[in-house]
C-alpha atoms as a PDB file:
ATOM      1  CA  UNK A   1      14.619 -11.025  11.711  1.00  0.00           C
ATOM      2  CA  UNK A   2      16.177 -13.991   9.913  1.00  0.00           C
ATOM      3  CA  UNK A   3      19.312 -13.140   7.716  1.00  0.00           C
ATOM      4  CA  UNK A   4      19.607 -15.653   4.755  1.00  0.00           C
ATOM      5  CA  UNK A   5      21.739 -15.325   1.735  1.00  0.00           C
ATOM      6  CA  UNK A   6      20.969 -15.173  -1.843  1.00  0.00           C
ATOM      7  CA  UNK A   7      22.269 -18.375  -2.920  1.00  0.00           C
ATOM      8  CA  UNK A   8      19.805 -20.086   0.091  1.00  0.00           C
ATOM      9  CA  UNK A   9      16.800 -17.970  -0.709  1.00  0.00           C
ATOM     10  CA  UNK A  10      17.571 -19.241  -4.041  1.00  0.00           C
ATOM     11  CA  UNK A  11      17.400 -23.100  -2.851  1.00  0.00           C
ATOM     12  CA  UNK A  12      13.967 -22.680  -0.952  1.00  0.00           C
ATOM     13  CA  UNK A  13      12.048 -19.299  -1.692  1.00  0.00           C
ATOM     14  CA  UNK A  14       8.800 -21.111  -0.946  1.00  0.00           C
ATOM     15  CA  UNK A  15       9.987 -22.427   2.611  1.00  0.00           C
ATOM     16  CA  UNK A  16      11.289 -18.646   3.201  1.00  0.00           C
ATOM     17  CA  UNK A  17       7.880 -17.259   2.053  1.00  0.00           C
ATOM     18  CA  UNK A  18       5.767 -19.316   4.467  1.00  0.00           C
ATOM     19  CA  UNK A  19       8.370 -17.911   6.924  1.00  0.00           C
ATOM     20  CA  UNK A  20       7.371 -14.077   5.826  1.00  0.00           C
ATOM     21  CA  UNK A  21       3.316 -15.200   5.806  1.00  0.00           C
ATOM     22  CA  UNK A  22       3.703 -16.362   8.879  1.00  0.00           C
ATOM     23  CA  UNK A  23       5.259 -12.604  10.513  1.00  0.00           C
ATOM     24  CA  UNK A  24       9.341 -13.313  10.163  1.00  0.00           C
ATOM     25  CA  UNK A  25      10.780 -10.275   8.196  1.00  0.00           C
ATOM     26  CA  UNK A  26      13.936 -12.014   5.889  1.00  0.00           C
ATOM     27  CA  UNK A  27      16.690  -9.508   5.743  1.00  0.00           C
ATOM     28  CA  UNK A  28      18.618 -10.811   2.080  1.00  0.00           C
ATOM     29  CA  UNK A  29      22.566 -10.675   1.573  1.00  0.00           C
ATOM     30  CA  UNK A  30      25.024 -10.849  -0.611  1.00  0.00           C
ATOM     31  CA  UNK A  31      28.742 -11.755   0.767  1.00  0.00           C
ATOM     32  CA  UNK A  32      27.211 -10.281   4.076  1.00  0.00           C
ATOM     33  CA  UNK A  33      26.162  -7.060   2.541  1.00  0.00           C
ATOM     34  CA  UNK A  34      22.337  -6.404   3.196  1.00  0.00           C
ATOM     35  CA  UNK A  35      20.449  -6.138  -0.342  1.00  0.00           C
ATOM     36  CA  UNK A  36      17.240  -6.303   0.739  1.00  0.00           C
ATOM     37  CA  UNK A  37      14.359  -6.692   3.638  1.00  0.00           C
ATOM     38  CA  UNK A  38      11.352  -8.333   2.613  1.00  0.00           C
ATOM     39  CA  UNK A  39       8.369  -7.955   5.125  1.00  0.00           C
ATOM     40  CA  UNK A  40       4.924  -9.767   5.461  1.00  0.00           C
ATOM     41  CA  UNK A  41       2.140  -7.548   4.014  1.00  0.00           C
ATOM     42  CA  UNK A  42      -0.096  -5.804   6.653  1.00  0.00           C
ATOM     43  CA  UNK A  43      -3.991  -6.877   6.286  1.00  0.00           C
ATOM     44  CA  UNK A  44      -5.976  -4.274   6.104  1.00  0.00           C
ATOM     45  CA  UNK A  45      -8.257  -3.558   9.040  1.00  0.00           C
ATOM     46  CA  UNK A  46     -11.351  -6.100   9.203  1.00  0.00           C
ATOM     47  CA  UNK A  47     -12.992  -3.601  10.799  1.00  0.00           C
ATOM     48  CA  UNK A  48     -15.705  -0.625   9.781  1.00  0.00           C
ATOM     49  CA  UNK A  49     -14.481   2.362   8.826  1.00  0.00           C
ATOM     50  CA  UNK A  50     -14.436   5.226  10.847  1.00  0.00           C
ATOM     51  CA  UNK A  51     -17.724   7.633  10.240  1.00  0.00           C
ATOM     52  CA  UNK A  52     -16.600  11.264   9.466  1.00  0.00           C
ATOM     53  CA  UNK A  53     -12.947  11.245  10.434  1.00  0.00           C
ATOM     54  CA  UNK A  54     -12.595  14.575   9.144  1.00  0.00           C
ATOM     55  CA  UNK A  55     -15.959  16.170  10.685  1.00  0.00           C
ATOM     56  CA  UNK A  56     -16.215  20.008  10.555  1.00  0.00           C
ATOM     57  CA  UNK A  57     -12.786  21.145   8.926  1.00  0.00           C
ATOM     58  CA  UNK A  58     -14.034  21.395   5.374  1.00  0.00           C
ATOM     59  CA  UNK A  59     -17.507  22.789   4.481  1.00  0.00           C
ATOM     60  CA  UNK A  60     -19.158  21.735   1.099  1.00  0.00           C
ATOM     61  CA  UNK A  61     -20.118  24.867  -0.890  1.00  0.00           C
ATOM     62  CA  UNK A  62     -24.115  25.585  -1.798  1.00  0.00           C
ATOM     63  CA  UNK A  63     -22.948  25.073  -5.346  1.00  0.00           C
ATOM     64  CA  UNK A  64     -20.921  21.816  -4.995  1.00  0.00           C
ATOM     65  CA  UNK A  65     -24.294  19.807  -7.223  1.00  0.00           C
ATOM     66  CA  UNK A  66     -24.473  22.866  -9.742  1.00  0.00           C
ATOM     67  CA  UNK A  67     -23.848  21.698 -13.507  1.00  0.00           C
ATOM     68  CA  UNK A  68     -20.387  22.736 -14.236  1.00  0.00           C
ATOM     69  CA  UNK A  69     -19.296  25.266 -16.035  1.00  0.00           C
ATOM     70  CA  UNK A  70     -19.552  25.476 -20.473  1.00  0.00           C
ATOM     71  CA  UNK A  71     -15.625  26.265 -20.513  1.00  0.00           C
ATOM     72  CA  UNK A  72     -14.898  23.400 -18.148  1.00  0.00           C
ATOM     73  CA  UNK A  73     -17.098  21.034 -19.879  1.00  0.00           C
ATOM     74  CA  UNK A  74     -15.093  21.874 -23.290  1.00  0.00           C
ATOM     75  CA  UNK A  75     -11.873  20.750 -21.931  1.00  0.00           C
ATOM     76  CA  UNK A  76     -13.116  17.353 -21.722  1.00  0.00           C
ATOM     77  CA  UNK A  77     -15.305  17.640 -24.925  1.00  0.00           C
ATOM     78  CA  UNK A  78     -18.249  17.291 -23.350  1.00  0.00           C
ATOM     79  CA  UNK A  79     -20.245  20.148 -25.047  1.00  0.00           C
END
């Protein structure tokens, strides 16, 4: 973790950002007082996504395609 102060952020933010793209994590003071921590952004993962992470602890009910319900269709003025 680099520590750099405001005024020097304030100098070179671009040089400090290709230092955060690149993995450093800047930890930002003020008269040696931490302010702030900023942190590269994690990709997501280029990978597929899992297939049925959640397999067999929820069941769908038999009705789950059935046309909703008149009152339920009136709260959002669709009859």
């Amino acid at each position: 973790m680099v520590t750099v102060s405001i005024e020097d952020i304030q100098k070179d933010l671009r040089g400090y950002l290709r230092q955060v793209e690149s993995g450093e994590t800047l930890l930002i003071v003020d008269s040696d007082k931490p302010v702030a921590e900023v942190k590269p952004v994690e990709s997501p993962s280029k990978g597929p996504r899992p297939f049925g992470p959640c397999a067999g602890e929820f069941q769908v009910p038999e009705d789950f395609n059935d046309p909703l319900p008149d009152e339920i269709l009136d709260q959002f003025g669709y009859t």
